[in-house]
C-alpha atoms as a PDB file:
ATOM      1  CA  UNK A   1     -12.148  14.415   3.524  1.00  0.00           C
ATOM      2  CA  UNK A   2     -14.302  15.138   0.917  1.00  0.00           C
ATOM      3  CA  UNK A   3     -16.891  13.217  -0.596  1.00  0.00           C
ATOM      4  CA  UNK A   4     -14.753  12.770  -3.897  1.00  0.00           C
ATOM      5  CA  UNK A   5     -11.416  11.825  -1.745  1.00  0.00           C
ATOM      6  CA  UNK A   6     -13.617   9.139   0.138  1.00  0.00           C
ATOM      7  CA  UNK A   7     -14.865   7.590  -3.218  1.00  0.00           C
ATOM      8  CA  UNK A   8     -11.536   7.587  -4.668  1.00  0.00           C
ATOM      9  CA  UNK A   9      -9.947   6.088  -1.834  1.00  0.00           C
ATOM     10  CA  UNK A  10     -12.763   3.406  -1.425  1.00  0.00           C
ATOM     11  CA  UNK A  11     -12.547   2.984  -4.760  1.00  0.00           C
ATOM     12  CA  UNK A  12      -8.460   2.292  -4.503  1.00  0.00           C
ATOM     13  CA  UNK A  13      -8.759  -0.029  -1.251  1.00  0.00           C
ATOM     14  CA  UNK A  14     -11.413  -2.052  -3.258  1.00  0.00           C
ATOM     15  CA  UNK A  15      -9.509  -2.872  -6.167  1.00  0.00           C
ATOM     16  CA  UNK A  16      -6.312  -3.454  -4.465  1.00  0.00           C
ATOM     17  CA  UNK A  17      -7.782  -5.458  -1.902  1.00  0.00           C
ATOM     18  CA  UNK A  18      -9.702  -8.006  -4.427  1.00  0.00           C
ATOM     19  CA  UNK A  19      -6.760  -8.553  -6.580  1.00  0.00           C
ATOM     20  CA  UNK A  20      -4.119  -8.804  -3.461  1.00  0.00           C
ATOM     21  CA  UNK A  21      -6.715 -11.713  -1.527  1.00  0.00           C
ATOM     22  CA  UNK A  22      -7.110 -13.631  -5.147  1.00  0.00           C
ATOM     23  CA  UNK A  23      -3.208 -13.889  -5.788  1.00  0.00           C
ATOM     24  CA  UNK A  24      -2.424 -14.929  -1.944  1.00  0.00           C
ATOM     25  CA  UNK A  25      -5.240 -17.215  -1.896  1.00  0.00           C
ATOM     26  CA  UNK A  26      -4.094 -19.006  -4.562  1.00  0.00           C
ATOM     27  CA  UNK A  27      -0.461 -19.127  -3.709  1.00  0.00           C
ATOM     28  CA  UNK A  28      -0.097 -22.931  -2.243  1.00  0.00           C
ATOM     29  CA  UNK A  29       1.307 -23.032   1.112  1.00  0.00           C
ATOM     30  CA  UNK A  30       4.397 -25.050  -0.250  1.00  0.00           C
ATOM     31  CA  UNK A  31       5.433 -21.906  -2.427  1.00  0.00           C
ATOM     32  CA  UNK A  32       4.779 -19.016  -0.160  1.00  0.00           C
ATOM     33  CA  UNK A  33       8.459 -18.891   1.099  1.00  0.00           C
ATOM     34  CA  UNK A  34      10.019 -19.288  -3.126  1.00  0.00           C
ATOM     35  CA  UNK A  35      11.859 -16.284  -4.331  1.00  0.00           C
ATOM     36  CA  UNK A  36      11.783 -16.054  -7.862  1.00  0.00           C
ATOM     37  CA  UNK A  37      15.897 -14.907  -7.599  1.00  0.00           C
ATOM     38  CA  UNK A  38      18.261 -14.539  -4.359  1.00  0.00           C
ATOM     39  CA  UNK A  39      18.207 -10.900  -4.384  1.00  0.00           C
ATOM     40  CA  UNK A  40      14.459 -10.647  -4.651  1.00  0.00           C
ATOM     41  CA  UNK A  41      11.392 -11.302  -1.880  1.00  0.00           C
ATOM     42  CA  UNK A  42       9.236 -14.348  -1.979  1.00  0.00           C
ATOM     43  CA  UNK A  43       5.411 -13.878  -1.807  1.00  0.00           C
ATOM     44  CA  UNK A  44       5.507 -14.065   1.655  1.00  0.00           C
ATOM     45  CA  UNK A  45       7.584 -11.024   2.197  1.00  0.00           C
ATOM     46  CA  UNK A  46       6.149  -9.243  -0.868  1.00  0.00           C
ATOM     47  CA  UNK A  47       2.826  -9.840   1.358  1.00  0.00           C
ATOM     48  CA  UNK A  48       4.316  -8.870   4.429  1.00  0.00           C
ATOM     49  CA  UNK A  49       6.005  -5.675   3.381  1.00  0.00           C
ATOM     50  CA  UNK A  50       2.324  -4.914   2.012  1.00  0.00           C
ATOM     51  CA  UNK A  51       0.739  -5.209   5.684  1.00  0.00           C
ATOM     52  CA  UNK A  52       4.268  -2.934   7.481  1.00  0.00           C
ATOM     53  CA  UNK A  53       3.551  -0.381   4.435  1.00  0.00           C
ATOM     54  CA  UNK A  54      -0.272   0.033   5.095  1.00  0.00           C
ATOM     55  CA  UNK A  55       0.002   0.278   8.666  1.00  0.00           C
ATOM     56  CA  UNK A  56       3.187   2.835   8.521  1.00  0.00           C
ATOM     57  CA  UNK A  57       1.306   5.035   6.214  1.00  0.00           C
ATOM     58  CA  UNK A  58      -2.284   5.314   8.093  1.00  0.00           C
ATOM     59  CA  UNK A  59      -0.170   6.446  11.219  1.00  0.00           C
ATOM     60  CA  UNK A  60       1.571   9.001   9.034  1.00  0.00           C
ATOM     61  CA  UNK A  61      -2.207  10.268   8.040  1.00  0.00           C
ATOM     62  CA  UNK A  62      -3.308  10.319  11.460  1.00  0.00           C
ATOM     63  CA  UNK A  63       0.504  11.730  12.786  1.00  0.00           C
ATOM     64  CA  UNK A  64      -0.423  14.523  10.242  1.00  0.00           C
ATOM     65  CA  UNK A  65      -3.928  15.078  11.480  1.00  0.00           C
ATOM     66  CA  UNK A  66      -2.713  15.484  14.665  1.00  0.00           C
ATOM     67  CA  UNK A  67      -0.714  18.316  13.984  1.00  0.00           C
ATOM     68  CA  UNK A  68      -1.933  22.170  13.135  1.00  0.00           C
ATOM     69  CA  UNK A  69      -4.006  22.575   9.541  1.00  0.00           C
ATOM     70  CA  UNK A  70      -2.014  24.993   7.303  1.00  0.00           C
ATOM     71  CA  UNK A  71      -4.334  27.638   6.628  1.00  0.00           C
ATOM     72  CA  UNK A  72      -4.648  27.097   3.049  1.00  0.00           C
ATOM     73  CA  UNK A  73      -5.611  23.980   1.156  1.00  0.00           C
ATOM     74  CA  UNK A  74      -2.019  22.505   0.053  1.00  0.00           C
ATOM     75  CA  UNK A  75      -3.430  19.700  -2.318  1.00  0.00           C
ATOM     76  CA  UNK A  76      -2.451  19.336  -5.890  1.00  0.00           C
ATOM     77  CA  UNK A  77      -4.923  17.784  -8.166  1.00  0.00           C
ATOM     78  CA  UNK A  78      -2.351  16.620 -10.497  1.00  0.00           C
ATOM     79  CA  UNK A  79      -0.436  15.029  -7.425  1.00  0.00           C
ATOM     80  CA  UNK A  80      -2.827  11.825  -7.914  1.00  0.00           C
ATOM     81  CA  UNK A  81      -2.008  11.126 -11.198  1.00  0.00           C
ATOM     82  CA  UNK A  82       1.651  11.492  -9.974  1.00  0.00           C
ATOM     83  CA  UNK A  83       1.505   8.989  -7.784  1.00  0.00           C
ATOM     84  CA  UNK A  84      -0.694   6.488 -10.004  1.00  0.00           C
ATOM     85  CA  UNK A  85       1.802   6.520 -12.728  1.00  0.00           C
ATOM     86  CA  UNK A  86       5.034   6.238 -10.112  1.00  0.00           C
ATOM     87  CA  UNK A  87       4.104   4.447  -7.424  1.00  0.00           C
ATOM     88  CA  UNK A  88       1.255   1.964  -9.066  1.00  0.00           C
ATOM     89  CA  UNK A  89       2.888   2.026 -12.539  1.00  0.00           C
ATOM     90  CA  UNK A  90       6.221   0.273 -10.850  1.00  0.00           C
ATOM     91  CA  UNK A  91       8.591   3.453 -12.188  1.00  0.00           C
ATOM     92  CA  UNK A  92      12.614   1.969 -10.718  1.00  0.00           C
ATOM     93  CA  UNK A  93      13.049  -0.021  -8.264  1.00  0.00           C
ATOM     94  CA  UNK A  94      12.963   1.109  -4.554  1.00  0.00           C
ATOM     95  CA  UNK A  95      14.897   0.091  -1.556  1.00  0.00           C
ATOM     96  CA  UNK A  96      12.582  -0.317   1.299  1.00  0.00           C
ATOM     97  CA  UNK A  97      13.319   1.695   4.570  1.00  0.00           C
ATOM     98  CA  UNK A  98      14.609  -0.965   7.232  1.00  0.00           C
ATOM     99  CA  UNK A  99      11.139  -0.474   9.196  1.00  0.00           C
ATOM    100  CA  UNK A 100       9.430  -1.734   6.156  1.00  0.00           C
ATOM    101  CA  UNK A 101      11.097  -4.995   5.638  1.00  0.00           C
ATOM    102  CA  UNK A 102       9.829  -7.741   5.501  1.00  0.00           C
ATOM    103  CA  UNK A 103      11.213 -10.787   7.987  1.00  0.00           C
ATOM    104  CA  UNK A 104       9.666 -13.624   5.539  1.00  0.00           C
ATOM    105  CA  UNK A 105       8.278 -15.373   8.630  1.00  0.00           C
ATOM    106  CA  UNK A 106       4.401 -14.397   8.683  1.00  0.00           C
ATOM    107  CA  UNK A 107       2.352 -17.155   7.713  1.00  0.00           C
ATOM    108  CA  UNK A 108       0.005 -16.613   5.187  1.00  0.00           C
ATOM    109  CA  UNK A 109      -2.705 -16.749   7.610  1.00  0.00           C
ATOM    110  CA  UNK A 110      -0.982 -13.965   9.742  1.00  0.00           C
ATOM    111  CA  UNK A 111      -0.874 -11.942   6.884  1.00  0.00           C
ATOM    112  CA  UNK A 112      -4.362 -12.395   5.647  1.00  0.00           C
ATOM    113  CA  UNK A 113      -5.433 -11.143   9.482  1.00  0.00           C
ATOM    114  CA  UNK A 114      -3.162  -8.378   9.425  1.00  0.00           C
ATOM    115  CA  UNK A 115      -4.262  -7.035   6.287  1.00  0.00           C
ATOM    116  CA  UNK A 116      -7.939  -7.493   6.659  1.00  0.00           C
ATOM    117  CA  UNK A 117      -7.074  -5.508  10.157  1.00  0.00           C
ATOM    118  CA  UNK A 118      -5.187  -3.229   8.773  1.00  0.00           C
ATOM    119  CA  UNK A 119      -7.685  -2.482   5.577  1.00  0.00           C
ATOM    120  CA  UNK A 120     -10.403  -2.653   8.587  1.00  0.00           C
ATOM    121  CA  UNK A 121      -8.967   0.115  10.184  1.00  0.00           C
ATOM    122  CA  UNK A 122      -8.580   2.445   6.911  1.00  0.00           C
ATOM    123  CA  UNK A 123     -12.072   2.013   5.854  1.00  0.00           C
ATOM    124  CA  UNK A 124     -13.219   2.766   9.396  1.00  0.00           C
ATOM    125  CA  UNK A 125     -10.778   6.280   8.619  1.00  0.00           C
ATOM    126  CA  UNK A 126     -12.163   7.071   5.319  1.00  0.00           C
ATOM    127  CA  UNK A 127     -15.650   6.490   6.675  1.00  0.00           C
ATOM    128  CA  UNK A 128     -15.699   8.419   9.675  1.00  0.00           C
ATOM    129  CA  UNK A 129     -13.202  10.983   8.754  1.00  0.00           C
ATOM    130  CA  UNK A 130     -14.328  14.470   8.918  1.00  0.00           C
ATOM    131  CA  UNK A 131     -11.468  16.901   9.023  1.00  0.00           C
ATOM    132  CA  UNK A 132      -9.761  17.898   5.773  1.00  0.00           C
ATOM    133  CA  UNK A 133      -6.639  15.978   4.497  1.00  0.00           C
ATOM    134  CA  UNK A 134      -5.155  18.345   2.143  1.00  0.00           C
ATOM    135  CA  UNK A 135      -4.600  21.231   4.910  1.00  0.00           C
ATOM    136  CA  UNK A 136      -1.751  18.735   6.372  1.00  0.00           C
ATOM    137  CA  UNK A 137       1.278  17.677   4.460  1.00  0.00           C
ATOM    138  CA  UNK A 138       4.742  16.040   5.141  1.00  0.00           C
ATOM    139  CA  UNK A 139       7.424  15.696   2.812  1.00  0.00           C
ATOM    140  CA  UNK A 140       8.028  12.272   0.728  1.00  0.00           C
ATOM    141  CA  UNK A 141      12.021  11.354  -0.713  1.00  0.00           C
ATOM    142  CA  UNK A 142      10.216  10.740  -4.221  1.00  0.00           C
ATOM    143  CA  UNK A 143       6.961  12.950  -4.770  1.00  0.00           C
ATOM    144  CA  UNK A 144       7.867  16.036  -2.981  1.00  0.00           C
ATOM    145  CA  UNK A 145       5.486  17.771  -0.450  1.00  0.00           C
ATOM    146  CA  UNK A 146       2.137  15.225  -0.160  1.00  0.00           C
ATOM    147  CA  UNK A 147      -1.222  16.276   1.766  1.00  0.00           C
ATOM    148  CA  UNK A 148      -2.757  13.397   4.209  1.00  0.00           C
ATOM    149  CA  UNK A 149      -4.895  12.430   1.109  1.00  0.00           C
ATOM    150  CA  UNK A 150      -1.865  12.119  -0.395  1.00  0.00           C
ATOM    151  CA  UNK A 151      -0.365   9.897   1.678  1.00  0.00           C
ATOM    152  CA  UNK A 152      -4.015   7.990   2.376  1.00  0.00           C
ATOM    153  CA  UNK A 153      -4.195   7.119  -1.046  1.00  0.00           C
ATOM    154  CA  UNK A 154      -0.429   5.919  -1.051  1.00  0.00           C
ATOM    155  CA  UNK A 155      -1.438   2.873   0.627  1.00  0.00           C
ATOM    156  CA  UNK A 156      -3.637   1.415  -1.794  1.00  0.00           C
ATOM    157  CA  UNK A 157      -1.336   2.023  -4.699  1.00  0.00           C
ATOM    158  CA  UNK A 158       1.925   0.815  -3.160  1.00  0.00           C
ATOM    159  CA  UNK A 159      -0.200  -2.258  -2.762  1.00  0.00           C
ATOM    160  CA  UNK A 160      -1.031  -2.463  -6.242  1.00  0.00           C
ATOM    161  CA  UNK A 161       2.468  -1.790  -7.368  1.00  0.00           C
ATOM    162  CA  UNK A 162       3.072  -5.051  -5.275  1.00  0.00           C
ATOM    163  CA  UNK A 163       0.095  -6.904  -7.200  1.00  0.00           C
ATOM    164  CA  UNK A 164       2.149  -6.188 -10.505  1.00  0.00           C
ATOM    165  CA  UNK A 165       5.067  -8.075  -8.927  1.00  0.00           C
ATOM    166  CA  UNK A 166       3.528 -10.744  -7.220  1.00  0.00           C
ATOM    167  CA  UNK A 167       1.432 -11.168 -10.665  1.00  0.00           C
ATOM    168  CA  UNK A 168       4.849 -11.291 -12.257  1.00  0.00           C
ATOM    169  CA  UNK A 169       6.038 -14.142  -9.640  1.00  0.00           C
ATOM    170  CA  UNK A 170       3.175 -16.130  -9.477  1.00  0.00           C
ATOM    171  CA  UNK A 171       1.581 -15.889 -12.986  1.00  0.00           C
ATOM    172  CA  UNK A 172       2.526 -18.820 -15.972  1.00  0.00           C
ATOM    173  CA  UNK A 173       6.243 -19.655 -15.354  1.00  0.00           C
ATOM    174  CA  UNK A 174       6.279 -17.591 -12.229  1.00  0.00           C
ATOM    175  CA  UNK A 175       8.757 -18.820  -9.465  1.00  0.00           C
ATOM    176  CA  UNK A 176       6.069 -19.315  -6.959  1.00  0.00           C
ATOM    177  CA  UNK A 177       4.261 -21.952  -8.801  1.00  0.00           C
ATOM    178  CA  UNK A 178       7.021 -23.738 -10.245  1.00  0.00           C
ATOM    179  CA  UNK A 179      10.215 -25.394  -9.067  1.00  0.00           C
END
């Protein structure tokens, strides 16, 4: 990684992290299971499809790691801002693979433990990493060809396009905090 891909990804697991512990934290334990509609996921399984996400996508990085470096860097500057606007930004809705979702049984405290595990393990990546991400790339349905940075930084904003929608549930009027 370099030293710009490990600030920007610090930087993204930072502010995604804060604002994802401050809405569950304040979710009381009698509204984790709501859903705002029948067709759409509670906080709870918002949360939990959060954790399944994170942990799918650092074994994609490492899955591409493992594999043979092209021999030219693949990465697209621009790709970033791609991904901001589409995956953060909340562009459509997506269906979730069936891996990713959610069962709506985690507790909140199993979630809180799974994330801080799983966000554990990502810093420990971004810190120790030393090989370069954008020399390994696997195609994605909705972005095209992505680089392991790519796919690192996917994490943190999937998690904040989740924050918008769980701000959107659990804000003034939001199903999870009234009846």
């Amino acid at each position: 990684m370099t030293p710009e891909q490990k600030i920007t990804t610090q930087r993204l697991l930072d502010e995604s992290s804060s604002a994802f512990l401050e809405i569950i934290h304040s979710i009381p334990d009698d509204r984790w299971k709501v859903k705002p509609a029948e067709d759409r996921w509670s906080v709870a399984e918002i949360a939990e499809h959060i954790v399944l996400v994170e942990a799918a996508l650092l074994r994609k990085v490492r899955g591409l790691l493992a594999t043979p470096p092209a021999s030219v860097v693949l990465g697209d500057p621009s790709t970033l801002d791609r991904l901001t606007e589409g995956v953060a930004g909340r562009q459509g809705r997506v269906q979730a693979p069936t891996t990713l979702l959610p069962t709506g049984e985690w507790t909140k405290a199993e979630v809180m433990a799974k994330f801080g595990a799983h966000r554990e393990a990502m810093e420990l990546f971004v810190n120790t990493n030393t090989e370069s991400l954008d020399h390994h790339t696997a195609p994605n349905a909705f972005f095209g060809t992505l680089t392991a940075f790519d796919w690192l930084v996917y994490g943190p904003l999937h998690t904040t396009r989740h924050i918008h929608q769980l701000r959107e549930i659990t804000g003034p009027g939001g199903a999870a905090l009234t009846s």
